[in-house]
Protein backbone atom coordinates (compact mmCIF):
# COMPACT_ATOMS: atom_id res chain seq x y z
CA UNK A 1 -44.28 55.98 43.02
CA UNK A 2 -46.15 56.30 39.89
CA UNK A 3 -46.53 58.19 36.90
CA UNK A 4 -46.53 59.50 33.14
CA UNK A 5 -42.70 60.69 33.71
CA UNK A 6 -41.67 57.19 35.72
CA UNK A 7 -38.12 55.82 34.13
CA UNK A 8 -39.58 51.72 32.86
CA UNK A 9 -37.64 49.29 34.78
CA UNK A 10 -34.63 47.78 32.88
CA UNK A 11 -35.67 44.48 31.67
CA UNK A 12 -33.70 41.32 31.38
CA UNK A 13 -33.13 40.08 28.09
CA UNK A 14 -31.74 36.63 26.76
CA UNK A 15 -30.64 36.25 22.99
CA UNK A 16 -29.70 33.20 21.43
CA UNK A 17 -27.03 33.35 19.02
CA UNK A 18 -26.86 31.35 16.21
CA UNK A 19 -29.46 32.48 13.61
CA UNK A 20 -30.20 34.78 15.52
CA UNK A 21 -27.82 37.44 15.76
CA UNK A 22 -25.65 35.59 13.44
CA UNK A 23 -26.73 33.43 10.45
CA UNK A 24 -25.71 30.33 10.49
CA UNK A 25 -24.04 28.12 13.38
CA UNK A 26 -20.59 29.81 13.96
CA UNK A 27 -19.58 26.59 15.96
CA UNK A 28 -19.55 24.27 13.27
CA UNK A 29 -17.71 26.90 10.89
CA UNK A 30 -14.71 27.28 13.79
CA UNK A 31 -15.02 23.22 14.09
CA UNK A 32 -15.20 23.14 10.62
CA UNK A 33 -12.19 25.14 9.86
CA UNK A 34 -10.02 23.32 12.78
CA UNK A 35 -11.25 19.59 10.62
CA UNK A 36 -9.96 21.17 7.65
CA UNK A 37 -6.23 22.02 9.29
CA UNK A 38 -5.21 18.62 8.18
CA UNK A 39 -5.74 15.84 5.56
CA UNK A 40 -6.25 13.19 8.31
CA UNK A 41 -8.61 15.39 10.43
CA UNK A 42 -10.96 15.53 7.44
CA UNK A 43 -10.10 11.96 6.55
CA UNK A 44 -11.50 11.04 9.83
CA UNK A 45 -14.65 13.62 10.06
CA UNK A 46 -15.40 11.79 6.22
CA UNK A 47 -15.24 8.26 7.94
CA UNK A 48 -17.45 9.03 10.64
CA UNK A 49 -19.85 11.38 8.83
CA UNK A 50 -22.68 8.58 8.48
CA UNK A 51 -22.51 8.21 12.17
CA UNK A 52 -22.45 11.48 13.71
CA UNK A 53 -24.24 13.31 10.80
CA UNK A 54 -27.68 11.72 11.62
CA UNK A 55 -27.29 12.56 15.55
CA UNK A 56 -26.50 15.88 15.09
CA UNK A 57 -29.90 16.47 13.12
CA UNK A 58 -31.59 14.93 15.51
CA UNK A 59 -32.30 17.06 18.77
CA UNK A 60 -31.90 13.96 21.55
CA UNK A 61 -29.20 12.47 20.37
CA UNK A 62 -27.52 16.33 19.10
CA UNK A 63 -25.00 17.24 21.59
CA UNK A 64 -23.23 13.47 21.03
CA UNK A 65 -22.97 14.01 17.36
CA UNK A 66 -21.77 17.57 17.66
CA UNK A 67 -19.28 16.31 20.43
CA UNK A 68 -17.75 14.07 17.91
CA UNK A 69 -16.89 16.16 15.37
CA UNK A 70 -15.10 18.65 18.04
CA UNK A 71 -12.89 15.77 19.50
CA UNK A 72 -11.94 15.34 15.29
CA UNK A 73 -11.18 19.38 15.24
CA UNK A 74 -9.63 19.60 18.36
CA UNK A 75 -7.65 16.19 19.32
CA UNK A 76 -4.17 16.52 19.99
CA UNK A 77 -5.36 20.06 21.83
CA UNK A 78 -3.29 20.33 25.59
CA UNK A 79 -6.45 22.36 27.25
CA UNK A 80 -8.91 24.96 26.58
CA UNK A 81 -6.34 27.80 26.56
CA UNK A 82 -5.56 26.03 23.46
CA UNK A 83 -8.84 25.89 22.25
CA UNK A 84 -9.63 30.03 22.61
CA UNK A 85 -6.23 30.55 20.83
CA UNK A 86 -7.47 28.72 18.04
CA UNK A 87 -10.69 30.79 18.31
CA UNK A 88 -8.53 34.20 18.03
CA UNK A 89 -6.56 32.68 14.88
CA UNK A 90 -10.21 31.61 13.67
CA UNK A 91 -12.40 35.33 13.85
CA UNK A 92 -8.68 36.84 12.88
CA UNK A 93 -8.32 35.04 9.78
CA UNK A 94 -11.95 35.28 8.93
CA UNK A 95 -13.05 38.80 9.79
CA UNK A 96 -14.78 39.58 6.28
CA UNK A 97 -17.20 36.40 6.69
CA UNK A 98 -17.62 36.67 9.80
CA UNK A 99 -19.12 40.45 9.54
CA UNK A 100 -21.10 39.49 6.74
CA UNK A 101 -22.92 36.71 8.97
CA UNK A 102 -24.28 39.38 11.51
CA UNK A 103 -27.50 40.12 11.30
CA UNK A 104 -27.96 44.53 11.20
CA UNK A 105 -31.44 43.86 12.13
CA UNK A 106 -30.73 41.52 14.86
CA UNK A 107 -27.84 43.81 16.04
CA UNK A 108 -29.68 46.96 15.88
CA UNK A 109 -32.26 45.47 18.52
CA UNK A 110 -29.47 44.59 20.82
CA UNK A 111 -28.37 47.93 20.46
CA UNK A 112 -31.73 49.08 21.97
CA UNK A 113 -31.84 46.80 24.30
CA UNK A 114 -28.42 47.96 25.49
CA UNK A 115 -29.44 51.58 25.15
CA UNK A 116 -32.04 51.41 27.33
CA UNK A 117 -30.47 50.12 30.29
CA UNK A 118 -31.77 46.67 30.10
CA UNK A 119 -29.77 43.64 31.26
CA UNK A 120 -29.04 41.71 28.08
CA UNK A 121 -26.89 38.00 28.36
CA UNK A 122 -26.30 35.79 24.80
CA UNK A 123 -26.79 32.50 25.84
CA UNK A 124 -25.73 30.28 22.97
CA UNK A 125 -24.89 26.55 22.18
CA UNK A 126 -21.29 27.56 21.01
CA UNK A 127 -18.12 28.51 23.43
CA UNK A 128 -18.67 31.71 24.76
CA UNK A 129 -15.32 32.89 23.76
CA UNK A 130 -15.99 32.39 20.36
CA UNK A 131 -19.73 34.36 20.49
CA UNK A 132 -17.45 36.99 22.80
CA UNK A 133 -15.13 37.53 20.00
CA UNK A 134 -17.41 37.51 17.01
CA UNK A 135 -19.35 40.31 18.47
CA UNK A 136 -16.01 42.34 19.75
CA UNK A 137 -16.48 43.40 16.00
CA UNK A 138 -19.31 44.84 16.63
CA UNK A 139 -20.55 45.65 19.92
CA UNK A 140 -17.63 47.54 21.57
CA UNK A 141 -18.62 47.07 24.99
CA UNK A 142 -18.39 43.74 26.43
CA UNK A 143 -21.62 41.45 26.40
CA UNK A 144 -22.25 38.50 28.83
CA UNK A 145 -22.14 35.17 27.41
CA UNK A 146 -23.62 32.23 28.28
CA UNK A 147 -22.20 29.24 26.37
CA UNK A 148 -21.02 25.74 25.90
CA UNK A 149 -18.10 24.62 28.40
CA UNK A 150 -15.60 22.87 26.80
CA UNK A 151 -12.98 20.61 29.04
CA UNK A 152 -9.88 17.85 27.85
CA UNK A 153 -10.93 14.24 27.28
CA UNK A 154 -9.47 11.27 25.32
CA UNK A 155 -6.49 13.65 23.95
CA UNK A 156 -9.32 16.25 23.19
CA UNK A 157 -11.25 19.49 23.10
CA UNK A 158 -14.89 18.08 24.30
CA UNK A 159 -18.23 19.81 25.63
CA UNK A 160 -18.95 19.10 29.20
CA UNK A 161 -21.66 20.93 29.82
CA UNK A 162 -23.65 21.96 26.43
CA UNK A 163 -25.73 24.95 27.04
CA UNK A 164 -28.91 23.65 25.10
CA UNK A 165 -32.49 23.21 26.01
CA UNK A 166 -33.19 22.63 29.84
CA UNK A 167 -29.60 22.80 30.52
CA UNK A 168 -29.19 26.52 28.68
CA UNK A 169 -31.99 27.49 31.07
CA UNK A 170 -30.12 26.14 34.28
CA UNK A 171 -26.88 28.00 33.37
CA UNK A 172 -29.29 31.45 32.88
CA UNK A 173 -30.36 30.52 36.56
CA UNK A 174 -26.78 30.46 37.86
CA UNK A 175 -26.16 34.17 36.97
CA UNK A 176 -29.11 34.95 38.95
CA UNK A 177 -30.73 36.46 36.09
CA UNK A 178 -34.35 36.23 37.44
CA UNK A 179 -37.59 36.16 35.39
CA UNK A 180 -36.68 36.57 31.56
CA UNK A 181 -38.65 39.65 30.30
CA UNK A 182 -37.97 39.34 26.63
CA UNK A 183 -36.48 35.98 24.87
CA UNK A 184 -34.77 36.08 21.38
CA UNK A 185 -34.22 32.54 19.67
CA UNK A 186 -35.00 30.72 16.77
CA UNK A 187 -34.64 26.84 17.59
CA UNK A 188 -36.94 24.67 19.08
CA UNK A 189 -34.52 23.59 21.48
CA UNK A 190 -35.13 26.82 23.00
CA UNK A 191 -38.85 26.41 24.05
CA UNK A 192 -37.86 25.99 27.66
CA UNK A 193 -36.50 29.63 27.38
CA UNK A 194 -39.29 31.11 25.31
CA UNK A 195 -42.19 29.37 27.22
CA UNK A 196 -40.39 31.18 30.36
CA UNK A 197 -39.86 34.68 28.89
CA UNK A 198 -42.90 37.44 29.39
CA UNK A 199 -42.44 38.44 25.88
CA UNK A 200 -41.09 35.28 23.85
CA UNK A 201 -39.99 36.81 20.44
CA UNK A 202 -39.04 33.57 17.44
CA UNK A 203 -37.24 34.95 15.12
CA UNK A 204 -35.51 33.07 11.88
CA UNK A 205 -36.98 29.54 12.67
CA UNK A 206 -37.38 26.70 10.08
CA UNK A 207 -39.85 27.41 7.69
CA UNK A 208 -41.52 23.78 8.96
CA UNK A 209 -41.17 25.37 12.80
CA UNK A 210 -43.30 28.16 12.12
CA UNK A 211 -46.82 26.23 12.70
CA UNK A 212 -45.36 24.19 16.21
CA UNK A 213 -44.38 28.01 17.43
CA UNK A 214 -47.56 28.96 17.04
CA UNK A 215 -49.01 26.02 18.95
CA UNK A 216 -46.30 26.44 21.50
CA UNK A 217 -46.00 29.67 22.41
CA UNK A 218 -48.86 32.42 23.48
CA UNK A 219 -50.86 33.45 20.40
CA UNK A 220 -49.39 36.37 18.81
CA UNK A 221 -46.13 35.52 19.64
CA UNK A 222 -43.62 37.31 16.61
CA UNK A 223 -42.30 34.90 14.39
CA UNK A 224 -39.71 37.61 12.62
CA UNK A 225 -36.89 36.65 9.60
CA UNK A 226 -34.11 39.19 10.88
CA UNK A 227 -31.98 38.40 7.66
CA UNK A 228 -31.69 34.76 7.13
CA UNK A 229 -32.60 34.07 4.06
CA UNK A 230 -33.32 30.81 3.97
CA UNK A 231 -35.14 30.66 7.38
CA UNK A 232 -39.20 31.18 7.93
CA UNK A 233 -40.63 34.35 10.03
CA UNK A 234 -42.00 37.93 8.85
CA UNK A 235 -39.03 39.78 7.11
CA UNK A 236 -38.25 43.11 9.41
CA UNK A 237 -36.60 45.94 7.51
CA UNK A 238 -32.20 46.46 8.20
CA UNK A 239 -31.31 49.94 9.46
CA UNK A 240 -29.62 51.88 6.85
């Protein structure tokens, strides 16, 4: 059937997380705030800094670096149950921050998204639980996440399976998501995702990112600054 009055098709709609609905990278504060439990934990993420500081600003060698400093914030930690505790005590403690780091712009396109009908999944680098519960502020019905599994190793809390780049992309496959209509991110480890989206949409990348976007992606791709304000992109109004 066709015409004028003809309902649009919900579309299916991935948004990243991290600087992008919320600004900054809410898995190093919880990992930071877990380091900062004890003297020796911070002792320890001080001594290994030089090491695992460089490979987490470098994208190959990222998810080892990151890894590192979550077996400091988490050793001694019986399982994952553990873990998501921790992550209550965490958003719990820190409500006030935590609010101010969401993004009214970002949140106010979810919103539509959700309004219309459309099929919306966060698929972020940081446990899901913790995205889950940081929006619970927020969004009061729930949202699917797609995130960073976290397992027990060496008397630790480690990744084991980080949802990042190709790998974020195979874990969207698994919920049998389909062709992404509309992609929200603002990292470069996301190209896989916004090369496959119909209508990629960058928004709060590194000022430096801005030109490789443009090569990257179709031309006229949006390159949008929801609210960070030290991030690149065309600055979009907050609702009032």
């Amino acid at each position: 059937m066709s015409g004028t009055g003809q309902a649009q098709a919900p579309l299916r709609v991935v948004f990243d997380f991290d600087h992008t609905l919320y600004d900054g990278d809410s898995g190093s504060h919880l990992f930071a705030w877990l380091i900062r439990r004890s003297w020796w934990r911070t002792a320890l993420a001080l001594l290994a800094a030089p090491v695992l500081g460089p490979m987490v600003a470098f994208l190959p060698t990222r998810r080892y670096g990151i890894s590192g400093f979550v077996w400091i914030g988490t050793v001694g930690m019986a399982g994952p149950r553990t873990l998501d505790g921790a992550i209550d005590r965490y958003v719990a403690t820190h409500e006030a921050q935590i609010r101010e780091r969401l993004l009214p712009a970002a949140l106010e396109v979810l919103r539509q998204h959700r309004e219309a009908g459309d099929r919306v999944v966060i698929a972020t680098g940081a446990p899901p639980e913790l995205a889950s519960a940081i929006l619970a502020f927020v969004v009061h019905e729930p949202v699917p996440v797609v995130g960073t599994r976290v397992g027990p190793r060496l008397g630790a809390i480690v990744a084991v399976r980080h949802c990042h780049a190709e790998e974020k992309m195979r874990m969207l496959r698994e919920l049998d998501l389909g062709e992404v209509d509309v992609a929200y991110s603002d990292s470069s480890a996301d190209l896989p995702l916004l090369r496959a989206a119909a209508r990629p949409v960058v928004v709060n990348p590194k000022r430096a990112s801005e030109a490789m976007f443009r090569r990257e992606l179709p031309p006229g791709t949006p390159i949008l600054n929801w609210g960070c304000r030290d991030r690149g992109g065309e600055p979009v109004a907050a609702p009032h």
